[in-house]
C-alpha atoms as a PDB file:
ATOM      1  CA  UNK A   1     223.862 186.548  64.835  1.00  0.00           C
ATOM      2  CA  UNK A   2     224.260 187.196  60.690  1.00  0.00           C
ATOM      3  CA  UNK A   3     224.200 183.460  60.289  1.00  0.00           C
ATOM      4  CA  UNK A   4     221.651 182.223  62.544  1.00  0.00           C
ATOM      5  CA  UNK A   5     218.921 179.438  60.266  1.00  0.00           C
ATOM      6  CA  UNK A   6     215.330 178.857  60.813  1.00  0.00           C
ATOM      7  CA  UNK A   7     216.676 175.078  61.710  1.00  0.00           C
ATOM      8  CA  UNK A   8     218.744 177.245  64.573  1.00  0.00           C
ATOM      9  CA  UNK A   9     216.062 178.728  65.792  1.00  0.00           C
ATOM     10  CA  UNK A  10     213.985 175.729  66.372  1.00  0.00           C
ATOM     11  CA  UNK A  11     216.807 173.531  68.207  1.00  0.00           C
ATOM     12  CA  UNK A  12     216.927 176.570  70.262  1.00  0.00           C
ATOM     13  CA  UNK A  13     212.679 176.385  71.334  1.00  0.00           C
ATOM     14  CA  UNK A  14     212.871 172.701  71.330  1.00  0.00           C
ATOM     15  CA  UNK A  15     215.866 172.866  73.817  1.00  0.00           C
ATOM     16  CA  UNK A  16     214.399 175.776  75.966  1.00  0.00           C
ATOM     17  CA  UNK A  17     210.684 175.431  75.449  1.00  0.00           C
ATOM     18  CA  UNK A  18     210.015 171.904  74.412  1.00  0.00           C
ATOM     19  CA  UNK A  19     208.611 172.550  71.321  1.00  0.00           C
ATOM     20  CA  UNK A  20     208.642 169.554  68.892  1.00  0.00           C
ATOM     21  CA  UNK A  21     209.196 171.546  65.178  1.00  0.00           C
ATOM     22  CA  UNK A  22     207.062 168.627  63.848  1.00  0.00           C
ATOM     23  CA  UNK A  23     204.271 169.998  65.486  1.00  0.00           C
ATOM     24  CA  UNK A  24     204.631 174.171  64.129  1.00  0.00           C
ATOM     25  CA  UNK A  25     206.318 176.299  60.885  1.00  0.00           C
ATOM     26  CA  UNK A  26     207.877 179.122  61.634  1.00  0.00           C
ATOM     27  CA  UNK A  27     206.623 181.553  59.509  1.00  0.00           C
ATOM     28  CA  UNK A  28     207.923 185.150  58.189  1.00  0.00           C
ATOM     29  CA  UNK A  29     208.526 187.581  55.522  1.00  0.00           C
ATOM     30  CA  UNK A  30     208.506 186.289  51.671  1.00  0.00           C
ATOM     31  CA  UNK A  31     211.433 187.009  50.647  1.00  0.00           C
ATOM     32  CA  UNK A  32     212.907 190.317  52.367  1.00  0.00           C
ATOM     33  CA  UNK A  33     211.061 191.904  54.992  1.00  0.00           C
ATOM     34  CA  UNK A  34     208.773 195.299  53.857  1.00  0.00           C
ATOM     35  CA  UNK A  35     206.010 197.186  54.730  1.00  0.00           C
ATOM     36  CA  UNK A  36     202.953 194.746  52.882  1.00  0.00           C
ATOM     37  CA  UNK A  37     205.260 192.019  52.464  1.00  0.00           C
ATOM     38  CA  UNK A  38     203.691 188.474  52.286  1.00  0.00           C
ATOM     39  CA  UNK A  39     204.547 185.572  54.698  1.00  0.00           C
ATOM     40  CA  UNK A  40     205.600 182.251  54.258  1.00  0.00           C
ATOM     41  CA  UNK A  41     206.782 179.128  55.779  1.00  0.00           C
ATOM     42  CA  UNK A  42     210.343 179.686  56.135  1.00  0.00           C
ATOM     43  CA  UNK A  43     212.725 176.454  55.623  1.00  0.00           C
ATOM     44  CA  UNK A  44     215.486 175.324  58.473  1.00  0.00           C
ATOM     45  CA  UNK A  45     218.174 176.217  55.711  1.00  0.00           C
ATOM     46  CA  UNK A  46     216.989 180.238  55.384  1.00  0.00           C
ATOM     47  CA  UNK A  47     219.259 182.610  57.446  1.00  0.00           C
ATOM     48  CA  UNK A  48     217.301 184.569  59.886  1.00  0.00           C
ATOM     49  CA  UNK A  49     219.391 188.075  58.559  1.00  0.00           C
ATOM     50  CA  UNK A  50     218.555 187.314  54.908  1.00  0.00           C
ATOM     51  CA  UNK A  51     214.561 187.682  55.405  1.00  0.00           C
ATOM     52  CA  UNK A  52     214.293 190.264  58.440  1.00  0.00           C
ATOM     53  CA  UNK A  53     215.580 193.106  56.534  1.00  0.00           C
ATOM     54  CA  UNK A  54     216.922 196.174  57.352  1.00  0.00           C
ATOM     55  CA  UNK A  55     217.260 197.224  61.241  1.00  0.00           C
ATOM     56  CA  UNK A  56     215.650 200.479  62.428  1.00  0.00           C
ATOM     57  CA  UNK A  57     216.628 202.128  65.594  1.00  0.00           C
ATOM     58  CA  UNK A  58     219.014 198.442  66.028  1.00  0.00           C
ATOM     59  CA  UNK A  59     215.512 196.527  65.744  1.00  0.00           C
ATOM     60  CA  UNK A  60     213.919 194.349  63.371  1.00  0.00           C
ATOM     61  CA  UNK A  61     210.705 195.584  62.467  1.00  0.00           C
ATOM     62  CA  UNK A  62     209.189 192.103  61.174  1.00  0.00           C
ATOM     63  CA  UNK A  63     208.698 189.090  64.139  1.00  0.00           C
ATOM     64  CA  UNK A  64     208.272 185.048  63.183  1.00  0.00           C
ATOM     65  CA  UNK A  65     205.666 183.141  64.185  1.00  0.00           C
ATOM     66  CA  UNK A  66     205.118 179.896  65.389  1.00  0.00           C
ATOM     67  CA  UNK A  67     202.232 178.587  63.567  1.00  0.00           C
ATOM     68  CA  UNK A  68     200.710 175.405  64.776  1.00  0.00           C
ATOM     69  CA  UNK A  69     200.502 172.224  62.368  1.00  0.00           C
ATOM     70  CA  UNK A  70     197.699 169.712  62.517  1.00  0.00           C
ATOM     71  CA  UNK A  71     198.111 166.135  62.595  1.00  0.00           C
ATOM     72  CA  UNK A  72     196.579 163.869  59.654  1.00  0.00           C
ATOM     73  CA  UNK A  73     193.830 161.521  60.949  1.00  0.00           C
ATOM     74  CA  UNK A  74     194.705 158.828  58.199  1.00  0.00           C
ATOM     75  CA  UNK A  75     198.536 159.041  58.366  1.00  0.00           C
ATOM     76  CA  UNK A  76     199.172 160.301  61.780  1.00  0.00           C
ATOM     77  CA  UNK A  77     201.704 162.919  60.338  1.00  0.00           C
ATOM     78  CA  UNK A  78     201.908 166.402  61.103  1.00  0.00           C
ATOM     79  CA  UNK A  79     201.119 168.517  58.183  1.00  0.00           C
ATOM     80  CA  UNK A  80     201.677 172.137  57.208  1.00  0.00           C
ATOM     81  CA  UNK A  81     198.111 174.083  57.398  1.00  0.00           C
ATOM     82  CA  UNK A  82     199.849 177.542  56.758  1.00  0.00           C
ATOM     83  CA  UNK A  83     198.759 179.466  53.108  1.00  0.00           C
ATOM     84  CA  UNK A  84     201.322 181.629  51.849  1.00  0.00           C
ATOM     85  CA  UNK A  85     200.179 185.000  51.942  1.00  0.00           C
ATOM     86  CA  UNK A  86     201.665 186.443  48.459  1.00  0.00           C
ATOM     87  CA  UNK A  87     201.128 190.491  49.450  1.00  0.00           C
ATOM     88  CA  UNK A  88     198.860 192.228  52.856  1.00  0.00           C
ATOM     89  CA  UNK A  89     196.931 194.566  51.662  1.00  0.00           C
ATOM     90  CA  UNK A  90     194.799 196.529  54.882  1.00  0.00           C
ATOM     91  CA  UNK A  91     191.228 196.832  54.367  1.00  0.00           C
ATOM     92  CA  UNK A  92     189.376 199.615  53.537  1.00  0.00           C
ATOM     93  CA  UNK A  93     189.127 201.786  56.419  1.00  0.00           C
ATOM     94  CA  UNK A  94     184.686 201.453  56.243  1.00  0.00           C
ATOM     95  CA  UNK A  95     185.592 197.782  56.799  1.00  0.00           C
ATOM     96  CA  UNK A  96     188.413 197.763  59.355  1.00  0.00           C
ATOM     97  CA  UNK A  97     186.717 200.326  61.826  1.00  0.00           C
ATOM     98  CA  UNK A  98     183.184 198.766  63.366  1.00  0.00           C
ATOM     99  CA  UNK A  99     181.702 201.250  66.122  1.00  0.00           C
ATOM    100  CA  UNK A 100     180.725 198.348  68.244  1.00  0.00           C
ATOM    101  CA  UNK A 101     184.342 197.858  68.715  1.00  0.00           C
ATOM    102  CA  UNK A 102     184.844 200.891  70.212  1.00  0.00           C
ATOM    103  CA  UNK A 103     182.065 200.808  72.729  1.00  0.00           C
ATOM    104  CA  UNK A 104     183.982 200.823  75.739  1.00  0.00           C
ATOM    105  CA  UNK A 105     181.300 200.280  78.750  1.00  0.00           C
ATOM    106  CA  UNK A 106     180.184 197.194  76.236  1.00  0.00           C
ATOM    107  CA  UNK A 107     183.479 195.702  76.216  1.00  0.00           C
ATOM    108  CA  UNK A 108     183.828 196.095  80.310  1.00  0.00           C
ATOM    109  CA  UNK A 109     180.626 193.905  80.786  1.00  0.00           C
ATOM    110  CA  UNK A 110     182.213 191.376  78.477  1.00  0.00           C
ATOM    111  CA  UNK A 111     185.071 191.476  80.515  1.00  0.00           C
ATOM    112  CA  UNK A 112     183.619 191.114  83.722  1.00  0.00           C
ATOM    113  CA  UNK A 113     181.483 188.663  82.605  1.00  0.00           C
ATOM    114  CA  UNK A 114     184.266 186.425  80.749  1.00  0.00           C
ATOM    115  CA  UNK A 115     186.503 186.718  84.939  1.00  0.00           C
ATOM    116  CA  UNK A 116     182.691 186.013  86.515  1.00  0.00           C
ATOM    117  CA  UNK A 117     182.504 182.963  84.210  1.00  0.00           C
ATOM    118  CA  UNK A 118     186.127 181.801  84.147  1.00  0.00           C
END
């Protein structure tokens, strides 16, 4: 487990899920995982151990993440369209609470509307 490699990880989805790693980056932690740590597109070469961090309760806290590349119209090549994310910082709490998000008879219409559409 200590020396499993990004490149590991995607011969293992390729074999059991048939995804092509031309066509995604896995992305996590820059550097060592932490609370507010950045992300970034991790390279086949960067053991899996060395970024997660430490374990808590026998658990990694941090998760990768398949992020989807898009192909080039004038080269046909898959390219990278993931921005490395240097620090997360949460917003302010004004901006990351919106009472319309928390109107819950307004989100059951949606939802009944979105399975009467769909």
């Amino acid at each position: 487990e200590a020396d499993y490699t990004v490149g590991d990880m995607k011969l293992w989805l390729n074999f059991h899920k048939g995804k092509d790693p031309a066509e995604y980056d896995l992305v996590g932690p820059k550097g060592c995982w932490k609370m507010g740590a950045g992300s970034e597109v991790l390279g086949d070469d960067v053991v899996i151990a060395d970024v997660m961090g430490e374990r808590f309760e026998n658990k990694w806290l941090m998760q990768l993440s398949l992020f989807p590349k898009k192909k080039s119209e004038s080269t046909g090549q898959w390219e990278s369209t993931f921005e490395t994310i240097e620090e997360w910082v949460p917003p302010p709490p004004e901006e990351a609470w919106d009472e319309e998000d928390d109107d819950e008879v307004k989100w059951k219409q949606e939802l009944e509307k979105n399975e009467n559409d769909g």
